[in-house]
Structures are given as C-alpha cells and as structure tokens.
Protein backbone atom coordinates (compact mmCIF):
# COMPACT_ATOMS: atom_id res chain seq x y z
CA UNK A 1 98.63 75.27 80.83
CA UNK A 2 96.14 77.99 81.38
CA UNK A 3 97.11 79.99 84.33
CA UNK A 4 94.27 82.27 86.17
CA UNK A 5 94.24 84.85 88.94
CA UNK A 6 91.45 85.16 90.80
CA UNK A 7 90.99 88.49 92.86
CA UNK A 8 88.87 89.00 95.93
CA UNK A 9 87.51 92.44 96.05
CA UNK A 10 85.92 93.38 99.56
CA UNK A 11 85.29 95.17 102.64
CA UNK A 12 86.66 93.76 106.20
CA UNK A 13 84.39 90.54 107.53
CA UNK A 14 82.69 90.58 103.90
CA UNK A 15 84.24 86.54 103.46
CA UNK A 16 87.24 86.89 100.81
CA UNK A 17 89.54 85.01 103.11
CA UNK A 18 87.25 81.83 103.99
CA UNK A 19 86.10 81.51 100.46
CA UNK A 20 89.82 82.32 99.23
CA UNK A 21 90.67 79.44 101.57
CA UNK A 22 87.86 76.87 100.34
CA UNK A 23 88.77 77.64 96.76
CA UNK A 24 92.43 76.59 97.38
CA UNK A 25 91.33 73.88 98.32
CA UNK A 26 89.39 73.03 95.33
CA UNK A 27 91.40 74.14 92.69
CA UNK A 28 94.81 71.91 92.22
CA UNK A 29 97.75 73.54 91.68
CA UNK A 30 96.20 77.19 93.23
CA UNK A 31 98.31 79.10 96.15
CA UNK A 32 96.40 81.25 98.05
CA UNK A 33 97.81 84.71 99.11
CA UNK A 34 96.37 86.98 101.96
CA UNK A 35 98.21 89.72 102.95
CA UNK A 36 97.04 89.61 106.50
CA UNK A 37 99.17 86.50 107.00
CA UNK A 38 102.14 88.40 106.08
CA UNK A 39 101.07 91.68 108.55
CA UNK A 40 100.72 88.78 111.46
CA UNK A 41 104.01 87.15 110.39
CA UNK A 42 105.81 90.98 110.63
CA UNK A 43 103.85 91.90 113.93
CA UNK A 44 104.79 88.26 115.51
CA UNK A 45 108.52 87.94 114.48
CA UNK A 46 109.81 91.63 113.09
CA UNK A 47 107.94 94.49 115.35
CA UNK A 48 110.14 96.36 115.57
CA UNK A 49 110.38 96.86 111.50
CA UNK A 50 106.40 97.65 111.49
CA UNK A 51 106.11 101.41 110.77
CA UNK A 52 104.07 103.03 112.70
CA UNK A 53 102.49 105.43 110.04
CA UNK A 54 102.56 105.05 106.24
CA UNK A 55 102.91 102.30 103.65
CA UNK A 56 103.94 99.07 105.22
CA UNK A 57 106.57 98.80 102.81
CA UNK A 58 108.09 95.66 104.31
CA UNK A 59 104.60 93.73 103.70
CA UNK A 60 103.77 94.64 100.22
CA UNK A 61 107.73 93.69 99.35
CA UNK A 62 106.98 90.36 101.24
CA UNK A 63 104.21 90.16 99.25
CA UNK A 64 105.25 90.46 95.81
CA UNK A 65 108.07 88.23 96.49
CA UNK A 66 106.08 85.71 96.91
CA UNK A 67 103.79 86.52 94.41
CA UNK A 68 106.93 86.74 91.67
CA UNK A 69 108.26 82.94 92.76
CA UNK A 70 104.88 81.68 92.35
CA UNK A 71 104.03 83.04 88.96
CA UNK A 72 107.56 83.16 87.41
CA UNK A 73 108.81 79.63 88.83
CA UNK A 74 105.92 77.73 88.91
CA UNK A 75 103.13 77.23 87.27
CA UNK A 76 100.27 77.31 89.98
CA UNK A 77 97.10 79.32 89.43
CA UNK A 78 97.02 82.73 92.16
CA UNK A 79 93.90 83.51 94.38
CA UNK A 80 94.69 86.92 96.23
CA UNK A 81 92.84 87.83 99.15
CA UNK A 82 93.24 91.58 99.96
CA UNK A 83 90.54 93.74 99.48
CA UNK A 84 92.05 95.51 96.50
CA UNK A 85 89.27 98.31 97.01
CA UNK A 86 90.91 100.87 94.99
CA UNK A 87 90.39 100.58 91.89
CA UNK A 88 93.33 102.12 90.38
CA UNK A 89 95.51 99.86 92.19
CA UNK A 90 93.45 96.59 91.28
CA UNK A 91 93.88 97.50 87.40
CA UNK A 92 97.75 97.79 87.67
CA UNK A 93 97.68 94.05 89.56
CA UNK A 94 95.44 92.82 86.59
CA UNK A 95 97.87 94.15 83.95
CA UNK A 96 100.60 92.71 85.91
CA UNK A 97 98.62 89.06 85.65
CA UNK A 98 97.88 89.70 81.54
CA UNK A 99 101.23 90.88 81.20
CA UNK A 100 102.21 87.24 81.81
CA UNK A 101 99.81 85.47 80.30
CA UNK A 102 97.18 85.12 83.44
CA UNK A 103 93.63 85.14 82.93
CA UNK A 104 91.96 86.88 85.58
CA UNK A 105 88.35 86.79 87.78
CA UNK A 106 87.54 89.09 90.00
CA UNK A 107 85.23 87.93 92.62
CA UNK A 108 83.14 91.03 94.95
CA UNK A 109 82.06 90.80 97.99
CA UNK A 110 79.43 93.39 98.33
CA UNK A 111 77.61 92.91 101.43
CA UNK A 112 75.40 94.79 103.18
CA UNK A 113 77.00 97.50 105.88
CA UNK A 114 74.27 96.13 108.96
CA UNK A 115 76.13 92.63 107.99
CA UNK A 116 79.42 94.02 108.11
CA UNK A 117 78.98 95.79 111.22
CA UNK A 118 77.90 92.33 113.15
CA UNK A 119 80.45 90.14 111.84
CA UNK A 120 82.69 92.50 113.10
CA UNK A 121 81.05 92.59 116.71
CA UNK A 122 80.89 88.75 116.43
CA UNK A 123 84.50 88.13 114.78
CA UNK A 124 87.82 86.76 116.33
CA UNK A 125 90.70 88.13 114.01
CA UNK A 126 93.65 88.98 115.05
CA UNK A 127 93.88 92.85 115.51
CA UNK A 128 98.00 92.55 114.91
CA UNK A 129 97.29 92.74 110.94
CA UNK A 130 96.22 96.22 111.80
CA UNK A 131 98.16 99.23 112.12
CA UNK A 132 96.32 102.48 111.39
CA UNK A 133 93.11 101.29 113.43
CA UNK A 134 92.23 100.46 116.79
CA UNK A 135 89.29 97.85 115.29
CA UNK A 136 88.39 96.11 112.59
CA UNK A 137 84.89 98.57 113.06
CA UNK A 138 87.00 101.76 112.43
CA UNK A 139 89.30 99.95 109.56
CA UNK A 140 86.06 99.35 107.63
CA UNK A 141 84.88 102.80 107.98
CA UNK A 142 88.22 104.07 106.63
CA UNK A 143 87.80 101.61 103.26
C-alpha cells in the first residue's frame, strides 16, 4: 500500500488542527498527530518535567515516538498538525517521510493576519500547550 504524509503548514488559529481532525476522519487507516496534545498531556500529568526556557525536549521525543510506531509498525497514512513554519525543519521531516517510502502533501494555511488576530480574541484553547508566551496573540507574533 501507498503510504502518504500530509503536513499542515500554519500560523496559530489559521485551522490545521480542525481540518487535520476532519481529514482523519475521512481517510481510513490515517492517525492524526498534533503536538499540542502532547504539550497538554506534559503540562496536565508531568509539570514539573516542562522546561521553563528552551526546546521542550520531552515533547518532540514524545512525539517522534509516536510518530516511529506508527510509520515503522503499521501501516497507517500520517497527518501532522504543527505548524512546521520553518522551513528548514519541514524539509528534514519530508526526507524523513521519502526516506521510507511516504508520499507527502503539504497543505498551507495562509490566512490573513486581521483573521488571525480575531480568532484569537474569539478562541478557547488551552493556554497550557504554551510555554514561551503569555497568549496565543503574542505566540503568533513570535512565528
């Protein structure tokens, strides 16, 4: 079987996670992974192992883990929502996926900053998946 990744590439608010969500459930054999789960699952159950400045380390390991079971024993399809903004970053993921044998679509979310800002204003996230801003208003500035 063919196996694709699909990538969600996007600001805060900008939709990767509900359409990351609808396309799971539209596409058999797909597993959806969204980093911010795995931040709320650290800052619910492990706080104390959150850093307080840097790399969250702990995450990303989470993470891959997960992604490594899921391409290496079985054979579902991936759909990753994180922003991946930088682009350096995004290209050593998609090697990672060609490497073994993924096809890979990148979807963007390029919405307008105005339309940003109010989903923001208007949103009910959690703030526990961030660390390094107060808001999801001052994360998006910093991405």
């Amino acid at each position: 079987m063919k196996r694709f990744v699909i990538m969600m590439v996007g600001k805060t608010h900008s939709g990767k996670t509900s359409f990351a969500k609808e396309l799971e459930d539209r596409v058999e054999q797909a597993v959806m992974i969204d980093q911010d789960t795995h931040a709320l699952f650290l800052q619910n159950n492990y706080q104390k192992l959150v850093p307080k400045t840097g790399p969250n380390d702990l995450k990303h390991a989470i993470t891959q883990t997960i992604i490594d079971y899921t391409v290496n024993e079985t054979d579902a399809h991936l759909i990753l929502s994180n922003a991946n903004l930088n682009r350096s970053s995004r290209t050593r993921l998609l090697n990672y996926y060609l490497d073994r044998g993924f096809t890979s679509i990148i979807v963007y979310f390029d919405l307008p900053e105005s339309l940003l800002r109010k989903r923001i204003a208007i949103g009910n996230r959690d703030l526990g998946i961030l660390r390094t801003s107060s808001s999801f208003d001052k994360s998006w500035i910093n991405s």
